[in-house]
PDB file of N, CA and C in Angstrom:
ATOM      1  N   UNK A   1      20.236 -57.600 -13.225  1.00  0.00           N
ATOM      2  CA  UNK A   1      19.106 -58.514 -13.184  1.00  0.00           C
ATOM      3  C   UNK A   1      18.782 -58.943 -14.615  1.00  0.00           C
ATOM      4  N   UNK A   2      18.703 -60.010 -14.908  1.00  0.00           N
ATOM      5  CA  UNK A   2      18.731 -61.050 -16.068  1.00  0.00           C
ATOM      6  C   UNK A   2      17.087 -60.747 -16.629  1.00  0.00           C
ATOM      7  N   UNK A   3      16.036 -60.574 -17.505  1.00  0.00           N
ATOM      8  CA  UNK A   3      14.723 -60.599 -17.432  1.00  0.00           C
ATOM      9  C   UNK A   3      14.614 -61.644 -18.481  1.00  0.00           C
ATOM     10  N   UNK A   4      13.846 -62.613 -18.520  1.00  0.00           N
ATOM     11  CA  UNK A   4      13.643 -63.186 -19.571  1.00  0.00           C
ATOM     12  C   UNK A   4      12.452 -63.288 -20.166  1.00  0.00           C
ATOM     13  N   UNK A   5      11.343 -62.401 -19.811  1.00  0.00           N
ATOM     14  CA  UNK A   5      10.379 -62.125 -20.974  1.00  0.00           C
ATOM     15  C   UNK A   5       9.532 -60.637 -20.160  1.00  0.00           C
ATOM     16  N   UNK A   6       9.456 -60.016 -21.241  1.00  0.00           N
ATOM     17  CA  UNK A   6       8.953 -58.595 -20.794  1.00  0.00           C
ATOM     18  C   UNK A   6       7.724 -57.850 -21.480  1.00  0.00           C
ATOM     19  N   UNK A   7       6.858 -57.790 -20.369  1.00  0.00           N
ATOM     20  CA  UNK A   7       5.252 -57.678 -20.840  1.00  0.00           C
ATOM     21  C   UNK A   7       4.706 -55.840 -20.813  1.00  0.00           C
ATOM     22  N   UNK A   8       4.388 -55.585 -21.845  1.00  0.00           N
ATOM     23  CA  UNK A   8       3.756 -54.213 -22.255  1.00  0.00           C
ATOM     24  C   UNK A   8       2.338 -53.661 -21.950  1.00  0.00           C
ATOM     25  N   UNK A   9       1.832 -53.455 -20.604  1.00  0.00           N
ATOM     26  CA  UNK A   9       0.516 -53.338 -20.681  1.00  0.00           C
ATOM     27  C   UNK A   9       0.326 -51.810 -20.578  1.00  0.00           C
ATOM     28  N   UNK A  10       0.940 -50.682 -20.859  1.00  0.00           N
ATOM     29  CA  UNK A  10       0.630 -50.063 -20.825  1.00  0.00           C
ATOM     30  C   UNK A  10      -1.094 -49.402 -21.269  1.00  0.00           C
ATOM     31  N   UNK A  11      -1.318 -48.708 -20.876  1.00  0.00           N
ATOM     32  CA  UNK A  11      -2.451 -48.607 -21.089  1.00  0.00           C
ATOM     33  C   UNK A  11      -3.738 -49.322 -20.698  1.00  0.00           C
ATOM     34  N   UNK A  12      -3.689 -50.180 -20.187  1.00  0.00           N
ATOM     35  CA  UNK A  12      -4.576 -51.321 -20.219  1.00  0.00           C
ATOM     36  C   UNK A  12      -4.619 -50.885 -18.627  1.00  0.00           C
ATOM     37  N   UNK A  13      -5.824 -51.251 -17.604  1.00  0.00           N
ATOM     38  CA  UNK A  13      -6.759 -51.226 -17.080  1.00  0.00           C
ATOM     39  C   UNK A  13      -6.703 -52.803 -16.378  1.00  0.00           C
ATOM     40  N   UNK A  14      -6.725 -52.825 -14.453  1.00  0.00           N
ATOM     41  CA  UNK A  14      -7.341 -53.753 -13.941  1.00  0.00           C
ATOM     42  C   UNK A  14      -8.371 -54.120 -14.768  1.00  0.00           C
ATOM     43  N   UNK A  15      -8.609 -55.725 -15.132  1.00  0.00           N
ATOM     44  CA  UNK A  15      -7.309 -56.435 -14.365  1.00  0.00           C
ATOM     45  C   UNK A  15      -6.497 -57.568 -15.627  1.00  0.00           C
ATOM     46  N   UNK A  16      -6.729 -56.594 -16.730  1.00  0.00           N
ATOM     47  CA  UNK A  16      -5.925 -56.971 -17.511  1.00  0.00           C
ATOM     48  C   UNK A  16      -4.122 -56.560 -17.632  1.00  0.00           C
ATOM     49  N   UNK A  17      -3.398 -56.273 -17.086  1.00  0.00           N
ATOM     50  CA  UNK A  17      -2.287 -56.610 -16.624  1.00  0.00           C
ATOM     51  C   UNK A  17      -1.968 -57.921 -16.004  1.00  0.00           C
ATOM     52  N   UNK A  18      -2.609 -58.043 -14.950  1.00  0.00           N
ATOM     53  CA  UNK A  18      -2.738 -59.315 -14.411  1.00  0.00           C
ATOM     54  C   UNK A  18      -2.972 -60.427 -15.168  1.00  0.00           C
ATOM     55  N   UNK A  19      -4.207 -60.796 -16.021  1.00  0.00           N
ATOM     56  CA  UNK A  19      -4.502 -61.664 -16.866  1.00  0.00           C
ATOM     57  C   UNK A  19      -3.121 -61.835 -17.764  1.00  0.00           C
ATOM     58  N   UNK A  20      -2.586 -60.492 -18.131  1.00  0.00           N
ATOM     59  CA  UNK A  20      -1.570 -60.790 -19.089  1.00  0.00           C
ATOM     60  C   UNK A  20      -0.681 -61.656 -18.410  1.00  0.00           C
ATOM     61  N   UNK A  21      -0.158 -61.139 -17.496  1.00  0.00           N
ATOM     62  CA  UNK A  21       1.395 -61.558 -16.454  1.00  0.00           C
ATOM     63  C   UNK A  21       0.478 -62.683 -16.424  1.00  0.00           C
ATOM     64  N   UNK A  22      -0.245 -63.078 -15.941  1.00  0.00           N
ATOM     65  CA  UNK A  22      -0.369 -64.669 -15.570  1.00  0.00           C
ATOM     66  C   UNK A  22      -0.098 -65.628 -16.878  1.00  0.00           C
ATOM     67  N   UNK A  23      -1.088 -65.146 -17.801  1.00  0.00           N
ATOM     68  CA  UNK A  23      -0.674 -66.153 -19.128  1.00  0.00           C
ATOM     69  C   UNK A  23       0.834 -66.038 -19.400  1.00  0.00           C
ATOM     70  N   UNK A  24       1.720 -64.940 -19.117  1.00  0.00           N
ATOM     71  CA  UNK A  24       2.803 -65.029 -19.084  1.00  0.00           C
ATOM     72  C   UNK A  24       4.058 -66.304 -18.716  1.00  0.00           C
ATOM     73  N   UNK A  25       3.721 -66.199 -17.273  1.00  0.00           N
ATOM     74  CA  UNK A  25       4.370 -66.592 -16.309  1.00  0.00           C
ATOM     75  C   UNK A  25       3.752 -67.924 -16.434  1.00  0.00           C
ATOM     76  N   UNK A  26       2.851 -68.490 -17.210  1.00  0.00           N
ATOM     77  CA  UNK A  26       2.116 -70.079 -17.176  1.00  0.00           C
ATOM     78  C   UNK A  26       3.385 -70.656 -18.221  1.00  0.00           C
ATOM     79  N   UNK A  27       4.035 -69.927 -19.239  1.00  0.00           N
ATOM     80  CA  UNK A  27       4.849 -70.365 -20.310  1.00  0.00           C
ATOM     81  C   UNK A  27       5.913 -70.249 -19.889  1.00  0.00           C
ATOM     82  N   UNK A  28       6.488 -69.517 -18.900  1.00  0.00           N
ATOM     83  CA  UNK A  28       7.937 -69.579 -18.473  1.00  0.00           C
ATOM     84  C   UNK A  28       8.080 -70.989 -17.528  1.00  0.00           C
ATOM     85  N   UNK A  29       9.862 -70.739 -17.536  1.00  0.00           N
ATOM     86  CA  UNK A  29      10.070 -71.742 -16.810  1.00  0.00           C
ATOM     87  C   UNK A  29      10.510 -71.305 -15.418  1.00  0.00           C
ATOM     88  N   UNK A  30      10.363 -72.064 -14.263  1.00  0.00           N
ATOM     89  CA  UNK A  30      10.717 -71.866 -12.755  1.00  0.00           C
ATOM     90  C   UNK A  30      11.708 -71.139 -12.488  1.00  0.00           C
ATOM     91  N   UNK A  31      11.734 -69.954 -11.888  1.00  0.00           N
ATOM     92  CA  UNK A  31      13.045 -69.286 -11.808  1.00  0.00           C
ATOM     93  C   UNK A  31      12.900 -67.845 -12.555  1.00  0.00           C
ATOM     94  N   UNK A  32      12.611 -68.144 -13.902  1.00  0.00           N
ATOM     95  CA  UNK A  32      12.389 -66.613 -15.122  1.00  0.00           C
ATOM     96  C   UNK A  32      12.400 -65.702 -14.419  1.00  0.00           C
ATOM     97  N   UNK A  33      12.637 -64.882 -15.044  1.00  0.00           N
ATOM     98  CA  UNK A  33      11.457 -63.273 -14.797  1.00  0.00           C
ATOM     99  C   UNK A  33      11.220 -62.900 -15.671  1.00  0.00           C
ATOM    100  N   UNK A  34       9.691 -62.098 -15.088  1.00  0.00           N
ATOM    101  CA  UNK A  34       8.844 -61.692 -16.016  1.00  0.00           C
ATOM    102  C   UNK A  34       8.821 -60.036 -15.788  1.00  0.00           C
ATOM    103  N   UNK A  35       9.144 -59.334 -16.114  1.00  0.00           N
ATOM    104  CA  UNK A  35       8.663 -57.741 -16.452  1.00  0.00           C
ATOM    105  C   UNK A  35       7.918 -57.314 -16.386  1.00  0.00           C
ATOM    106  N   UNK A  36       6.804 -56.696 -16.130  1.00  0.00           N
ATOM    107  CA  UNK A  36       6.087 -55.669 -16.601  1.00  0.00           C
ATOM    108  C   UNK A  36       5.726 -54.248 -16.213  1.00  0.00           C
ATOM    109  N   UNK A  37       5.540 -53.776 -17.895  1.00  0.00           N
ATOM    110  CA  UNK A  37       4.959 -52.106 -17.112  1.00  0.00           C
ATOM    111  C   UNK A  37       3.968 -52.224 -17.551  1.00  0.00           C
ATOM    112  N   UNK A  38       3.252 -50.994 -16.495  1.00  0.00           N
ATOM    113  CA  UNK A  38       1.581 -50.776 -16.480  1.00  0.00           C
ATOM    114  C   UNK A  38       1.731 -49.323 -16.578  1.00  0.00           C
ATOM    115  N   UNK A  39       0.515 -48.714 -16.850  1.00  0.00           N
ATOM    116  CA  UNK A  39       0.398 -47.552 -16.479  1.00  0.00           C
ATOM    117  C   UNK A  39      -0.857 -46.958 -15.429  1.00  0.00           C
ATOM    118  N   UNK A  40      -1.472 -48.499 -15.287  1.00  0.00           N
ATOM    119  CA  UNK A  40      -2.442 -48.198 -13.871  1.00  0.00           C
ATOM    120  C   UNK A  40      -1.960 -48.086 -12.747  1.00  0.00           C
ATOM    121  N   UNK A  41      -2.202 -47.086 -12.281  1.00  0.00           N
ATOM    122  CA  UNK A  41      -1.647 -46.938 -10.817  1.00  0.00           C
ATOM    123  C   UNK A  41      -2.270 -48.045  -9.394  1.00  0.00           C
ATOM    124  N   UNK A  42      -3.062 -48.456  -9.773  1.00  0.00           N
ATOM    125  CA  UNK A  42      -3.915 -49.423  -8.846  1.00  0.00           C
ATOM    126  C   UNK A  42      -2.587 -51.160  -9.165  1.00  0.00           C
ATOM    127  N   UNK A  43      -2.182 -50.805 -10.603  1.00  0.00           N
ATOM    128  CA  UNK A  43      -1.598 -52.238 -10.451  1.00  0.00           C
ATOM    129  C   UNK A  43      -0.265 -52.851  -9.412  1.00  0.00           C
ATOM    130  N   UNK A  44       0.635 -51.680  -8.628  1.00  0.00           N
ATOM    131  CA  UNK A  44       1.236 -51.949  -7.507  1.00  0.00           C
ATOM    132  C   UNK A  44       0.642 -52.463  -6.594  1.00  0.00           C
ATOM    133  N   UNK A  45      -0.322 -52.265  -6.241  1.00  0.00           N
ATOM    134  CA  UNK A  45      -1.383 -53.096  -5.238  1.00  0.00           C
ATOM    135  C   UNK A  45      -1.811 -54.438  -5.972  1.00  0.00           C
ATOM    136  N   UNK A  46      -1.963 -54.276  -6.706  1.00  0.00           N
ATOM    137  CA  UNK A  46      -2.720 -55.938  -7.739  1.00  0.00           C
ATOM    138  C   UNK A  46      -1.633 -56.728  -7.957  1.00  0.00           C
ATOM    139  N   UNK A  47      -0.397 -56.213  -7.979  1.00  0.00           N
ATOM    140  CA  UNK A  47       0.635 -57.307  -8.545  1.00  0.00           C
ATOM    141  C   UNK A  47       1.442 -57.724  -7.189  1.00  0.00           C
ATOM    142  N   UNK A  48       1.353 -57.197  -6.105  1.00  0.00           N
ATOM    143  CA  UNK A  48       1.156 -57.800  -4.744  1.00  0.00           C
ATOM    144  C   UNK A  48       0.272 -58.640  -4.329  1.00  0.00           C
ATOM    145  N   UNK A  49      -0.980 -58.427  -4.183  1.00  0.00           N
ATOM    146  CA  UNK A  49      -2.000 -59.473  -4.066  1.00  0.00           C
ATOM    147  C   UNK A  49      -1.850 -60.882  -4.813  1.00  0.00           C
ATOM    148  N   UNK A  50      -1.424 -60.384  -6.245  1.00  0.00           N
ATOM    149  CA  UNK A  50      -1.390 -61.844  -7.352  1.00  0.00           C
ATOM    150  C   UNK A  50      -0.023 -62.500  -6.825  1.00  0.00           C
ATOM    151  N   UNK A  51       1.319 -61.845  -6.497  1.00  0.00           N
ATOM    152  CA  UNK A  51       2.246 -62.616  -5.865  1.00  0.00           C
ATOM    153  C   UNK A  51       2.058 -63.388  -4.583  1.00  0.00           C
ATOM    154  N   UNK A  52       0.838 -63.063  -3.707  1.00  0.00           N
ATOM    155  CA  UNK A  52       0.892 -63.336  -2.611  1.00  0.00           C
ATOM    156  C   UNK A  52      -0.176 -64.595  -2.879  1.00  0.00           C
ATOM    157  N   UNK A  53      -0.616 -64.253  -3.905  1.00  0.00           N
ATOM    158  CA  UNK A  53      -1.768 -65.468  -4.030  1.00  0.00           C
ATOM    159  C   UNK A  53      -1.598 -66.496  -4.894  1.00  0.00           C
ATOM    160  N   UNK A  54      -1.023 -66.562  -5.584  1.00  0.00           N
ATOM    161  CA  UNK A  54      -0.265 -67.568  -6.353  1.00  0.00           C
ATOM    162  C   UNK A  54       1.226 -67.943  -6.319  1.00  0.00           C
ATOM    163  N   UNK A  55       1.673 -67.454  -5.378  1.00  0.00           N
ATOM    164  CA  UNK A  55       2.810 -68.216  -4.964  1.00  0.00           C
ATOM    165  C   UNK A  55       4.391 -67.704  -5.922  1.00  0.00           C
ATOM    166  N   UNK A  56       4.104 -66.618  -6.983  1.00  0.00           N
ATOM    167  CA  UNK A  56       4.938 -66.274  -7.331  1.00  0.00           C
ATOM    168  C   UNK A  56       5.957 -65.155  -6.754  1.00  0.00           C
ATOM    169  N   UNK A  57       7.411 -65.104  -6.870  1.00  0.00           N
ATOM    170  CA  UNK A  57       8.013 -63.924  -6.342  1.00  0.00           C
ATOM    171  C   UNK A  57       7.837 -62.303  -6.821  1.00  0.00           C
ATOM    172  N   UNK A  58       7.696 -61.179  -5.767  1.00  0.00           N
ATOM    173  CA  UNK A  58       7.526 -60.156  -6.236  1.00  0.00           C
ATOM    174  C   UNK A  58       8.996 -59.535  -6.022  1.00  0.00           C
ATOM    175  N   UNK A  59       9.906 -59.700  -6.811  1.00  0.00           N
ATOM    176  CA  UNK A  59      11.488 -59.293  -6.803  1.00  0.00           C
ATOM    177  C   UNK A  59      11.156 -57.817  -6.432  1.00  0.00           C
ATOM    178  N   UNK A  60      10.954 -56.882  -7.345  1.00  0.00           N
ATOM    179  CA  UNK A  60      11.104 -55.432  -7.614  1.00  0.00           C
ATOM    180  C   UNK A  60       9.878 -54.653  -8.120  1.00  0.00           C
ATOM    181  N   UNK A  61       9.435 -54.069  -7.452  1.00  0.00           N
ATOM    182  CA  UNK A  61       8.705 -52.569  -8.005  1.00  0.00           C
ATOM    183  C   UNK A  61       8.862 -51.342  -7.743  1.00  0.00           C
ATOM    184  N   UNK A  62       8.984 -50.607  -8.810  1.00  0.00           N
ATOM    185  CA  UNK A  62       9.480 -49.130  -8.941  1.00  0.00           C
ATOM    186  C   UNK A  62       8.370 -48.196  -9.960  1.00  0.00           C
ATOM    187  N   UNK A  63       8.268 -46.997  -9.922  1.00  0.00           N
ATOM    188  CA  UNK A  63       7.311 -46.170 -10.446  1.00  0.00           C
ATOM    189  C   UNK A  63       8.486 -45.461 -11.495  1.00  0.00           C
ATOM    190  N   UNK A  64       8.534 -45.031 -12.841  1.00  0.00           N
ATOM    191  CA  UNK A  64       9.393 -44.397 -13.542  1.00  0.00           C
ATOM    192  C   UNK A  64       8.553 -43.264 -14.576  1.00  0.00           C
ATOM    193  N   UNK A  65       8.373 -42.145 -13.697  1.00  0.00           N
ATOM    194  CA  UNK A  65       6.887 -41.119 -14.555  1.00  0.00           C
ATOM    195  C   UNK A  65       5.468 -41.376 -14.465  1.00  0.00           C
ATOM    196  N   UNK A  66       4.631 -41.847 -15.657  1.00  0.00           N
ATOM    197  CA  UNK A  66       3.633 -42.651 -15.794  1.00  0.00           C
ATOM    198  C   UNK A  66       3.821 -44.218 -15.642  1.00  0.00           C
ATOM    199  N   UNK A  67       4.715 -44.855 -15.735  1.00  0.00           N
ATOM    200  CA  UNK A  67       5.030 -46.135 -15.784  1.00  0.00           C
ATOM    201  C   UNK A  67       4.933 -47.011 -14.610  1.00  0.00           C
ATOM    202  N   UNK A  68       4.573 -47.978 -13.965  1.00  0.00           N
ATOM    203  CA  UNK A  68       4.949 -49.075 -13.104  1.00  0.00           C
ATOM    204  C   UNK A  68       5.403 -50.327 -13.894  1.00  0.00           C
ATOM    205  N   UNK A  69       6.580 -50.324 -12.742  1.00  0.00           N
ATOM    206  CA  UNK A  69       7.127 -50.976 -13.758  1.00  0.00           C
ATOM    207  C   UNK A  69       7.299 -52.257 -12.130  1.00  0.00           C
ATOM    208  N   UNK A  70       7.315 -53.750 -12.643  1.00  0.00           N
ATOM    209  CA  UNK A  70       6.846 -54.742 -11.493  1.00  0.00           C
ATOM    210  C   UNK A  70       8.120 -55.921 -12.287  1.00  0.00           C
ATOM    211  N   UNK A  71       8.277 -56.385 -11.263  1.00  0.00           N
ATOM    212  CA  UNK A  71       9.171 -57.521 -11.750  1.00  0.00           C
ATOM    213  C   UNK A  71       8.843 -58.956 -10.636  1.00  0.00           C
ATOM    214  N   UNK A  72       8.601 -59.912 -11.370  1.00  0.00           N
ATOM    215  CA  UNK A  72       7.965 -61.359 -10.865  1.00  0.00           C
ATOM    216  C   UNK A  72       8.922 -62.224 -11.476  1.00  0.00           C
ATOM    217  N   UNK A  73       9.158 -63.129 -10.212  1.00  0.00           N
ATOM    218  CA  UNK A  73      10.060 -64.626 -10.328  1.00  0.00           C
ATOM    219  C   UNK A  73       9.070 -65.947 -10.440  1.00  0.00           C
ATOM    220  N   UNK A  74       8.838 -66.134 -10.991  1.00  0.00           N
ATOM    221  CA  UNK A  74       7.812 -67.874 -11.774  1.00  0.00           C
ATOM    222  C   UNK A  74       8.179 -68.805 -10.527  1.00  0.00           C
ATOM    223  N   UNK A  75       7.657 -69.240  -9.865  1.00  0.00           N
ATOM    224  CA  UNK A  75       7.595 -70.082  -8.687  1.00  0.00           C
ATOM    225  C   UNK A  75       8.057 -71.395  -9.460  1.00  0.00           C
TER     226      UNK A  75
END
């Protein structure tokens, strides 16, 4: 899997992950992917909701320790 920009929120707290990935994914182009890990556990649920609500793809999510790690396709 190809990623073409990869976002660091560790640490960070609903619902700034989200805020990030979105300003993200506003600068990519159609198709990209975008990365990210979190270390909130609530953000597997949030980065579902935000795919389902803005129309972007939710390719892949996986948990690796403390990490969530989410992968989104730019509509």
């Amino acid at each position: 899997m190809h990623i073409d920009k990869e976002l660091d929120t560790r640490g960070l707290n609903c619902p700034l992950p989200i805020l990030k990935a979105k300003k993200a994914l506003a600068e990519m182009l159609s198709g990209q992917l975008l990365r990210v890990v979190s270390t909130d556990s609530g953000s597997t649920r949030d980065f579902q909701a935000f795919a389902r609500q803005t129309g972007n793809e939710l390719i892949d999510q996986q948990a690796a320790g403390s990490d969530f790690i989410h992968v989104l396709k730019r509509r």
